[in-house]
C-alpha atoms as a PDB file:
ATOM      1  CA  UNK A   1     -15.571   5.091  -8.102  1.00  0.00           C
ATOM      2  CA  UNK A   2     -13.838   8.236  -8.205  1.00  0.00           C
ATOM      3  CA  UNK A   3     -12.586   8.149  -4.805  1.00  0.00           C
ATOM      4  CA  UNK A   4     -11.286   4.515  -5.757  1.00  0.00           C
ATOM      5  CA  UNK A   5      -9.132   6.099  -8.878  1.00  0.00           C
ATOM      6  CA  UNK A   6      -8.121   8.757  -7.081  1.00  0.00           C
ATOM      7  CA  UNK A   7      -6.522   6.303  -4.297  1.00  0.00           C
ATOM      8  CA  UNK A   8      -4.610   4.335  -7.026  1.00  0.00           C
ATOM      9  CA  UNK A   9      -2.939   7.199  -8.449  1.00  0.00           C
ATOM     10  CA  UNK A  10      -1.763   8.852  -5.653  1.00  0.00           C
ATOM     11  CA  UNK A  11      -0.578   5.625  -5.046  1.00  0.00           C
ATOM     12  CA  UNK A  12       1.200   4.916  -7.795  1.00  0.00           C
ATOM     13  CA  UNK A  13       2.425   8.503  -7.778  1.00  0.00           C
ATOM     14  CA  UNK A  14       3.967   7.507  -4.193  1.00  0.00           C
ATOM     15  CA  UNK A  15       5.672   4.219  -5.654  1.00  0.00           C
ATOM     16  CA  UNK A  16       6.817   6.496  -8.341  1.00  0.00           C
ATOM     17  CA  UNK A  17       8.492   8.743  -6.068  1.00  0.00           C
ATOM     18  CA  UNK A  18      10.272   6.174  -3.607  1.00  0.00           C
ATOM     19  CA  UNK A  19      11.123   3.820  -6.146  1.00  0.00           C
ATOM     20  CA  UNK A  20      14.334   5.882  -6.446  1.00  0.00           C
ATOM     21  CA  UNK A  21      15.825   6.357  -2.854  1.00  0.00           C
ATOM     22  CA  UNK A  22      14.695   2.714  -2.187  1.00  0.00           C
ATOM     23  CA  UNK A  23      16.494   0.642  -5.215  1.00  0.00           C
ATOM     24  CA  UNK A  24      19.509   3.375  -3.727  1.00  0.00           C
ATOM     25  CA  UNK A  25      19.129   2.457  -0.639  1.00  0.00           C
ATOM     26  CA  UNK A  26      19.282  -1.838  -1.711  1.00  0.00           C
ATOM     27  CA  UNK A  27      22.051  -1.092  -3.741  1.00  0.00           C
ATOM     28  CA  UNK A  28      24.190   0.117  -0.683  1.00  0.00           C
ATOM     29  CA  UNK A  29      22.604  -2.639   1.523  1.00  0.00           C
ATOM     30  CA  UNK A  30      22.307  -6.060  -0.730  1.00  0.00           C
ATOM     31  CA  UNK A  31      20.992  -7.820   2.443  1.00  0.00           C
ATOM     32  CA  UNK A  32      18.374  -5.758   2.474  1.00  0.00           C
ATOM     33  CA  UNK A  33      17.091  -7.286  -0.730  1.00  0.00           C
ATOM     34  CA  UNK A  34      17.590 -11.147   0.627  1.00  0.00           C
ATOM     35  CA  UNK A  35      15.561 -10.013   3.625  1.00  0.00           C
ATOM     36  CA  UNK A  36      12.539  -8.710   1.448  1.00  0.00           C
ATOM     37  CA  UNK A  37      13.535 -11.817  -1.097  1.00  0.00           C
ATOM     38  CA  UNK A  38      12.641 -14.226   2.391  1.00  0.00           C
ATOM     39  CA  UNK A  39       9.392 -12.244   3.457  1.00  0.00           C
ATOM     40  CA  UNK A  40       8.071 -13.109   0.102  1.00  0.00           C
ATOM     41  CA  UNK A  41       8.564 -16.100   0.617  1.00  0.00           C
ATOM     42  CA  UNK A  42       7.716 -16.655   3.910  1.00  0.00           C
ATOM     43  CA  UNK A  43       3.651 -14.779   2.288  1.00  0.00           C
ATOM     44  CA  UNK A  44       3.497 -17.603  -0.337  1.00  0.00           C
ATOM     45  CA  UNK A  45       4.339 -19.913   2.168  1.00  0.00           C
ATOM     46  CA  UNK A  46       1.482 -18.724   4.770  1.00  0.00           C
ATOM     47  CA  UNK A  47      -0.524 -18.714   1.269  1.00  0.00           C
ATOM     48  CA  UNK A  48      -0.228 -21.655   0.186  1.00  0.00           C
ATOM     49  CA  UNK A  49      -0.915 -23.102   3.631  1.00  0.00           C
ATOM     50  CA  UNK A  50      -4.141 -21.428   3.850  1.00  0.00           C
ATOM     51  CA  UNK A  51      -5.155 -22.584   0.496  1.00  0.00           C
ATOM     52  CA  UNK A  52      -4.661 -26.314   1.878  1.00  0.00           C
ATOM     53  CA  UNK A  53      -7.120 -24.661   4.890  1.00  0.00           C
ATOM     54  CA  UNK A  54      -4.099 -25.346   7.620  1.00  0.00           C
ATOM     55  CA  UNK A  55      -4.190 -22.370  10.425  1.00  0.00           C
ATOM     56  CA  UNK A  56      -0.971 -20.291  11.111  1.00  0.00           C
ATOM     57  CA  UNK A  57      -1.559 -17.983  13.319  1.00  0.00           C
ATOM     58  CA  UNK A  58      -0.858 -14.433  11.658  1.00  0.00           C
ATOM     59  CA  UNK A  59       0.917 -13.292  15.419  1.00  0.00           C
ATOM     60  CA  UNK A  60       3.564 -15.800  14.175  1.00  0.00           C
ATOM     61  CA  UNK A  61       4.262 -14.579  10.807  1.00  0.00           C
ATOM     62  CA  UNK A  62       4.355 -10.878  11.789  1.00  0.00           C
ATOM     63  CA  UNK A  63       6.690 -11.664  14.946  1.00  0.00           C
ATOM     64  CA  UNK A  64       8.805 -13.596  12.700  1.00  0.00           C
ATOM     65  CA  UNK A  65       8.683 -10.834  10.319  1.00  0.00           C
ATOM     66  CA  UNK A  66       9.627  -8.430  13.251  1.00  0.00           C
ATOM     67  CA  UNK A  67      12.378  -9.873  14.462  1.00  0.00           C
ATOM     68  CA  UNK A  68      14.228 -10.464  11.000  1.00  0.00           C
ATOM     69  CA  UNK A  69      13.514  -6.803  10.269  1.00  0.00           C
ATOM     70  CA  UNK A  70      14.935  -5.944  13.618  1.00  0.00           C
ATOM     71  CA  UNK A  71      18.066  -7.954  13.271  1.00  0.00           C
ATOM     72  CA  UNK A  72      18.338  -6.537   9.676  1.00  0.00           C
ATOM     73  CA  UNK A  73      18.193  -2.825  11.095  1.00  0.00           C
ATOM     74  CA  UNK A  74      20.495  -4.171  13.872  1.00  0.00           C
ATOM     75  CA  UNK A  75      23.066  -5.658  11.352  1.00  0.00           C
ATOM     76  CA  UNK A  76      23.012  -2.534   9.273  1.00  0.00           C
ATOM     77  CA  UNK A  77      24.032  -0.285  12.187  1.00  0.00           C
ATOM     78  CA  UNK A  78      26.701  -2.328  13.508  1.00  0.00           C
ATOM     79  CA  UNK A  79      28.519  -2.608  10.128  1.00  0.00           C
ATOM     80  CA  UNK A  80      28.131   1.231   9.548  1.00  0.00           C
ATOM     81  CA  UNK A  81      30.127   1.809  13.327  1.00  0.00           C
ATOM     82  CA  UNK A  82      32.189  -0.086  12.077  1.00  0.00           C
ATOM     83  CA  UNK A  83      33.298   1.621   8.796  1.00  0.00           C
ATOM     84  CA  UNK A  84      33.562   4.623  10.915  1.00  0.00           C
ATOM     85  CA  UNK A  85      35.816   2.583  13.244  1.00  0.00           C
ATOM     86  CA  UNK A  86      37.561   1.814  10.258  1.00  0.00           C
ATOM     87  CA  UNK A  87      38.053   5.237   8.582  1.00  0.00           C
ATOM     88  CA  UNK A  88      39.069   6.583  12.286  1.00  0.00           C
ATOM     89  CA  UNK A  89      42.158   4.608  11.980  1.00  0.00           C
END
């Protein structure tokens, strides 16, 4: 039981601590938030699925996840060349 307390307040401690740099870091990048906004989403979806006992396969929902983080981190870094393009000129 101890071992169990222990583990929820370090990890709240942890939430505590990058609750900070993260709503910063949404704040600069409001796609960021639509992204996370869709992966919920897409969970209650998979959720509610499995509650009506229909199989999707988790490989899908992680690949899907994946790849929308992917073109998320892709997006992000092609808009911030860009500003430096931009502040070049």
């Amino acid at each position: 039981m101890a071992i169990m307390v222990m583990a929820v307040v370090i990890g709240v401690g942890c939430m505590m601590a990058a609750a900070g740099p993260i709503t910063k870091f949404v704040e600069r990048h409001p796609t960021v938030s639509m992204l996370a906004l869709s992966f919920l989403l897409l969970i209650g979806v998979a959720l509610i699925a499995e509650g009506l006992h229909q199989v999707i396969p988790k490989g899908y929902i992680y690949f899907a996840m994946a790849f929308s983080a992917l073109t998320e981190m892709l997006n992000l870094k092609m808009k911030k060349s860009a500003q430096k393009r931009m502040q070049v000129k």
